[in-house]
Structure formats: C-alpha cells, structure tokens
C-alpha atoms as a PDB file:
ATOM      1  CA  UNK A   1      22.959   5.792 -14.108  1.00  0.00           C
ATOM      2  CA  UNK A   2      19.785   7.027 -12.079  1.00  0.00           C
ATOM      3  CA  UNK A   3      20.651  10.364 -10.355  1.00  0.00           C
ATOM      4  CA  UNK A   4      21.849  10.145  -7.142  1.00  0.00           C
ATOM      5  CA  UNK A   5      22.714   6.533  -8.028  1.00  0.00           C
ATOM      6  CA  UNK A   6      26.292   6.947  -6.325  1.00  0.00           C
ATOM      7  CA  UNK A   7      24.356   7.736  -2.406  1.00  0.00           C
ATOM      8  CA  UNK A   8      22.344   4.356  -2.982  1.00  0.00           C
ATOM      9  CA  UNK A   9      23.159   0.557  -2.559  1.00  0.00           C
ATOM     10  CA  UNK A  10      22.591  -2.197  -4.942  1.00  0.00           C
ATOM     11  CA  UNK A  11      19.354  -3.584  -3.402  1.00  0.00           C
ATOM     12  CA  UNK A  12      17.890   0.425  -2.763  1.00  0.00           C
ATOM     13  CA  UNK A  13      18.480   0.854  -7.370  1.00  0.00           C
ATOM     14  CA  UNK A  14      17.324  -2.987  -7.788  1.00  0.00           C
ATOM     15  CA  UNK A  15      13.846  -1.718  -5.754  1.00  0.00           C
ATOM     16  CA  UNK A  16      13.886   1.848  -7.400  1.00  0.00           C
ATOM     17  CA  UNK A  17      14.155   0.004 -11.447  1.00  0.00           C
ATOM     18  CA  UNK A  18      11.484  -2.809 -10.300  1.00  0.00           C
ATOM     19  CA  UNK A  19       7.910  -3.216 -11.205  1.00  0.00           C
ATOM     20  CA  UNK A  20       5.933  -3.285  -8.035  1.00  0.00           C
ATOM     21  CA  UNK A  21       2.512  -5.591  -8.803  1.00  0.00           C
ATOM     22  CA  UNK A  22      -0.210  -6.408  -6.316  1.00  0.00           C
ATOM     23  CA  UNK A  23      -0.623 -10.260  -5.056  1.00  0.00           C
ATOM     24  CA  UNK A  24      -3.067  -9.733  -2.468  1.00  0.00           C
ATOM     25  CA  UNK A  25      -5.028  -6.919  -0.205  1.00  0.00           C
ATOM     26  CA  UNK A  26      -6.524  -5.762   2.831  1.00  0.00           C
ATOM     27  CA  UNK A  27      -8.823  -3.439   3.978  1.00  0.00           C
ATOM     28  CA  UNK A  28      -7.410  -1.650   7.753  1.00  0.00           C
ATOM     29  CA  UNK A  29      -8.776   0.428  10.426  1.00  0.00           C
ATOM     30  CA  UNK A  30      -8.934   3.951   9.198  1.00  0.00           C
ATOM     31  CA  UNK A  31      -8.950   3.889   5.556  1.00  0.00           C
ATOM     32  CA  UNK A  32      -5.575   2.012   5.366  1.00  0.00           C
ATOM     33  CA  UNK A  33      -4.987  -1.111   2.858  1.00  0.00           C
ATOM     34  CA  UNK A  34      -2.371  -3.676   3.904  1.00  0.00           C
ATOM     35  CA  UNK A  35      -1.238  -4.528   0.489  1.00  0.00           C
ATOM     36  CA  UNK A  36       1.382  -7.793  -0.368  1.00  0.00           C
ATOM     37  CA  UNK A  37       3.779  -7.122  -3.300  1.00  0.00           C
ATOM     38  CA  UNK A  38       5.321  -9.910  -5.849  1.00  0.00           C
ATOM     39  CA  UNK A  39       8.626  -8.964  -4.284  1.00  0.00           C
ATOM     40  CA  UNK A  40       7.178  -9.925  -0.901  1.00  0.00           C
ATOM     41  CA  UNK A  41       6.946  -6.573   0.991  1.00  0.00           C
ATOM     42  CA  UNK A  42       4.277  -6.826   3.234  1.00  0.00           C
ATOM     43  CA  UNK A  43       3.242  -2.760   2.471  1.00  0.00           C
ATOM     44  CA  UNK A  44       0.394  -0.015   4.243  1.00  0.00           C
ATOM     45  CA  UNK A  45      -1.079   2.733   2.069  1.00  0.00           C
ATOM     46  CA  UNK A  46      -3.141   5.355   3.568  1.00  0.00           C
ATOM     47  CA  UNK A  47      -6.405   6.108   1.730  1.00  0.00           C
ATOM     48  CA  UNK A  48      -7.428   8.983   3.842  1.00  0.00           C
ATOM     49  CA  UNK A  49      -5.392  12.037   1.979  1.00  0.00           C
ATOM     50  CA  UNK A  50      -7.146  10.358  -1.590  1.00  0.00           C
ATOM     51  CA  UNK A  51     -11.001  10.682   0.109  1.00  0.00           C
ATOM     52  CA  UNK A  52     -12.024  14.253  -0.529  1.00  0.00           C
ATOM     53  CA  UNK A  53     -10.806  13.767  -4.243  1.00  0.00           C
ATOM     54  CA  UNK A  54     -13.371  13.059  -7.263  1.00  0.00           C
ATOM     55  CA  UNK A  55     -14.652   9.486  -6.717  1.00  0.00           C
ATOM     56  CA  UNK A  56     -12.316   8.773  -4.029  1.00  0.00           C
ATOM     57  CA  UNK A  57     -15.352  10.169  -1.856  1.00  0.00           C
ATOM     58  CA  UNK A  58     -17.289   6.849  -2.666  1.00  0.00           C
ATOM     59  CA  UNK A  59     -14.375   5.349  -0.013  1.00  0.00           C
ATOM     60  CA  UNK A  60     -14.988   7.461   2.620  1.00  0.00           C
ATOM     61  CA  UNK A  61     -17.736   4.782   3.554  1.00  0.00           C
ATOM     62  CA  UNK A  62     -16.441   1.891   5.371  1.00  0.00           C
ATOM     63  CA  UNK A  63     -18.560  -0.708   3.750  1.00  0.00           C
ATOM     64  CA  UNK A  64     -17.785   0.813   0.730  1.00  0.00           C
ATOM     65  CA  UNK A  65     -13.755   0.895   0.780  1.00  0.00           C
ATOM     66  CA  UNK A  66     -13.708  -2.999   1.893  1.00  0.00           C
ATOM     67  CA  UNK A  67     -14.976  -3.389  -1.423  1.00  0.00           C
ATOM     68  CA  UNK A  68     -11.292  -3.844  -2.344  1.00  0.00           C
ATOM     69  CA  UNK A  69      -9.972  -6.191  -4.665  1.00  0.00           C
ATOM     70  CA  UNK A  70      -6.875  -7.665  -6.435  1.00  0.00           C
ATOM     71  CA  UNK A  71      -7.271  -6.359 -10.105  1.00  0.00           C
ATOM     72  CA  UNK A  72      -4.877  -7.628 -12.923  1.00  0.00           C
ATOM     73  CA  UNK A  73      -1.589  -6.536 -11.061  1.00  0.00           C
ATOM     74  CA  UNK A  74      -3.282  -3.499  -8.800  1.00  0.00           C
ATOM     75  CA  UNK A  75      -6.183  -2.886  -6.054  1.00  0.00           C
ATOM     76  CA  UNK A  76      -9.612  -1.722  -7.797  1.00  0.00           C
ATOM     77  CA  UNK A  77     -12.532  -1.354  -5.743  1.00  0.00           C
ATOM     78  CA  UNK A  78     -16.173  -2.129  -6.347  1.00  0.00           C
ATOM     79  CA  UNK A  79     -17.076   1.104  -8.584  1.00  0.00           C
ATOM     80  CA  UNK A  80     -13.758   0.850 -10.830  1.00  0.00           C
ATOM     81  CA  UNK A  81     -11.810   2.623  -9.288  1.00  0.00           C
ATOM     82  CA  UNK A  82      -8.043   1.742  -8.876  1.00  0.00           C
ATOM     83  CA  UNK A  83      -4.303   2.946  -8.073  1.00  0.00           C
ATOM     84  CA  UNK A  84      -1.054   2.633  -9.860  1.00  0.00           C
ATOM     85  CA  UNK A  85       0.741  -0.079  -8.095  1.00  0.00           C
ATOM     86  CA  UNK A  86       3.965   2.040  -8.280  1.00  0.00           C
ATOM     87  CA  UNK A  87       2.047   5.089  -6.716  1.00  0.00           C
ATOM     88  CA  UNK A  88       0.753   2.994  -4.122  1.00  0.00           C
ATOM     89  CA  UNK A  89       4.070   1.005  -3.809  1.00  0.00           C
ATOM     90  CA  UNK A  90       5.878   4.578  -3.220  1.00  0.00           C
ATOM     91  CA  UNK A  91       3.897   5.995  -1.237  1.00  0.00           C
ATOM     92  CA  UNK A  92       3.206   3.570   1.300  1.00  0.00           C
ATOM     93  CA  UNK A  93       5.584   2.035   4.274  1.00  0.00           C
ATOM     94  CA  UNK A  94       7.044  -1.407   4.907  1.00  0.00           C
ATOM     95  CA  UNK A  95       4.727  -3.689   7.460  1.00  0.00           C
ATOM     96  CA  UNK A  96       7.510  -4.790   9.704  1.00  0.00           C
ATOM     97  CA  UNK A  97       5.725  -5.022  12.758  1.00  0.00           C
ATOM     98  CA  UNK A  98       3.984  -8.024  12.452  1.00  0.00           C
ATOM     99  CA  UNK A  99       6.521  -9.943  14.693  1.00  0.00           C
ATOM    100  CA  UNK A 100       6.479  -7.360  17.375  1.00  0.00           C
ATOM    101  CA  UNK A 101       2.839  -5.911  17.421  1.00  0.00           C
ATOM    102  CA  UNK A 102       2.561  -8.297  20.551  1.00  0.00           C
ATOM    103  CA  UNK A 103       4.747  -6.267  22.670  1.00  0.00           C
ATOM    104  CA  UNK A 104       4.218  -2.907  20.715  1.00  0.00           C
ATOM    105  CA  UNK A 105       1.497  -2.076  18.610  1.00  0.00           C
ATOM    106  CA  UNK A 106       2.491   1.131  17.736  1.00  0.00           C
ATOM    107  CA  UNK A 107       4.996   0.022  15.441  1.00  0.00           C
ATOM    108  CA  UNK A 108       1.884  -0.559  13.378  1.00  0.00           C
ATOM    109  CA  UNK A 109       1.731   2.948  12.852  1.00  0.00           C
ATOM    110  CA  UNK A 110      -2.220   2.424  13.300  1.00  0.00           C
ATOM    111  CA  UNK A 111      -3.071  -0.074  11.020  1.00  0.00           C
ATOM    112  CA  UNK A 112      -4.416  -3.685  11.654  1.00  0.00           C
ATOM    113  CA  UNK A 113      -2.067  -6.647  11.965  1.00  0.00           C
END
C-alpha cells in the first residue's frame, strides 16, 4: 500500500498509480501551457519558474515557446526540448474554469481559456 494510502480515496490512489500522457497542447498568456491528458483532465503548467534554467532560456521568447508540440506521449518544443508528462502532470492544476470564465475569469488563475 502507497504511504499515506489510508488518508486517500479510491479515485485520489487510481490518479496517484496512473500514467499521465499528453493528447494535445496549448501555448497561454504568460508562459503557461494548457495541456489535455488521456484521462481527460483539461491541465495548466507554468513555464515561468523552468525559464532561467539551461535551455529553458530559449522559452523565455514568446515566438519561441509557441513552438510547442505533442511529442510521442509529452510536449517537446521546437529545439528538443521536452518535460516528463508526470512532472508536468504533478505539477500543474486542473482547468475547471472553462464553464465559468464568463462570469469570473479569475478562476483561470491567469491563463487563457
């Protein structure tokens, strides 16, 4: 059993055991990519903590980051570079605004809709 198993329901293990792969992407206002998972989460990763890393500083340029593509089962950009899908998966935050971004953007948490 995964530790802290017992403090976790069915469906919270089920997401923690599953392999997260890419179906599609989208480059966002500030350095964000909306990203779509198999399991359907509609996902937003932040970029901007990544850009004064190594190569990561080839991103920093707009034109350059919406060079983003679906790659095998992750996002890769234009000059090879790419992310773990689980990284990005765990370190980003459910889209569930897209119903209400009418009446509240904000729920966006920044990001386009």
């Amino acid at each position: 059993m995964l530790p802290g198993a017992h403090d976790r329901t069915l469906s919270e293990l089920w997401e923690h055991t599953m392999y997260h792969s890419v179906k599609s992407v989208r480059a966002a206002e500030g350095h964000r990519l909306i990203i779509e998972f198999e399991n359907g989460d509609l996902r937003v990763f932040n970029v901007t903590p990544l850009l004064g890393t190594g190569r990561f500083r080839e991103l920093a340029s707009p034109q350059e980051f919406r060079k983003v593509r679906v790659a095998f089962d992750t996002v890769e950009w234009e000059n090879g570079l790419d992310l773990d899908p689980e990284y990005l998966y765990e370190r980003s935050h459910r889209l569930e605004c897209e119903q209400t971004a009418a009446s509240d953007p904000s729920r966006c948490d920044g990001a386009d809709s």
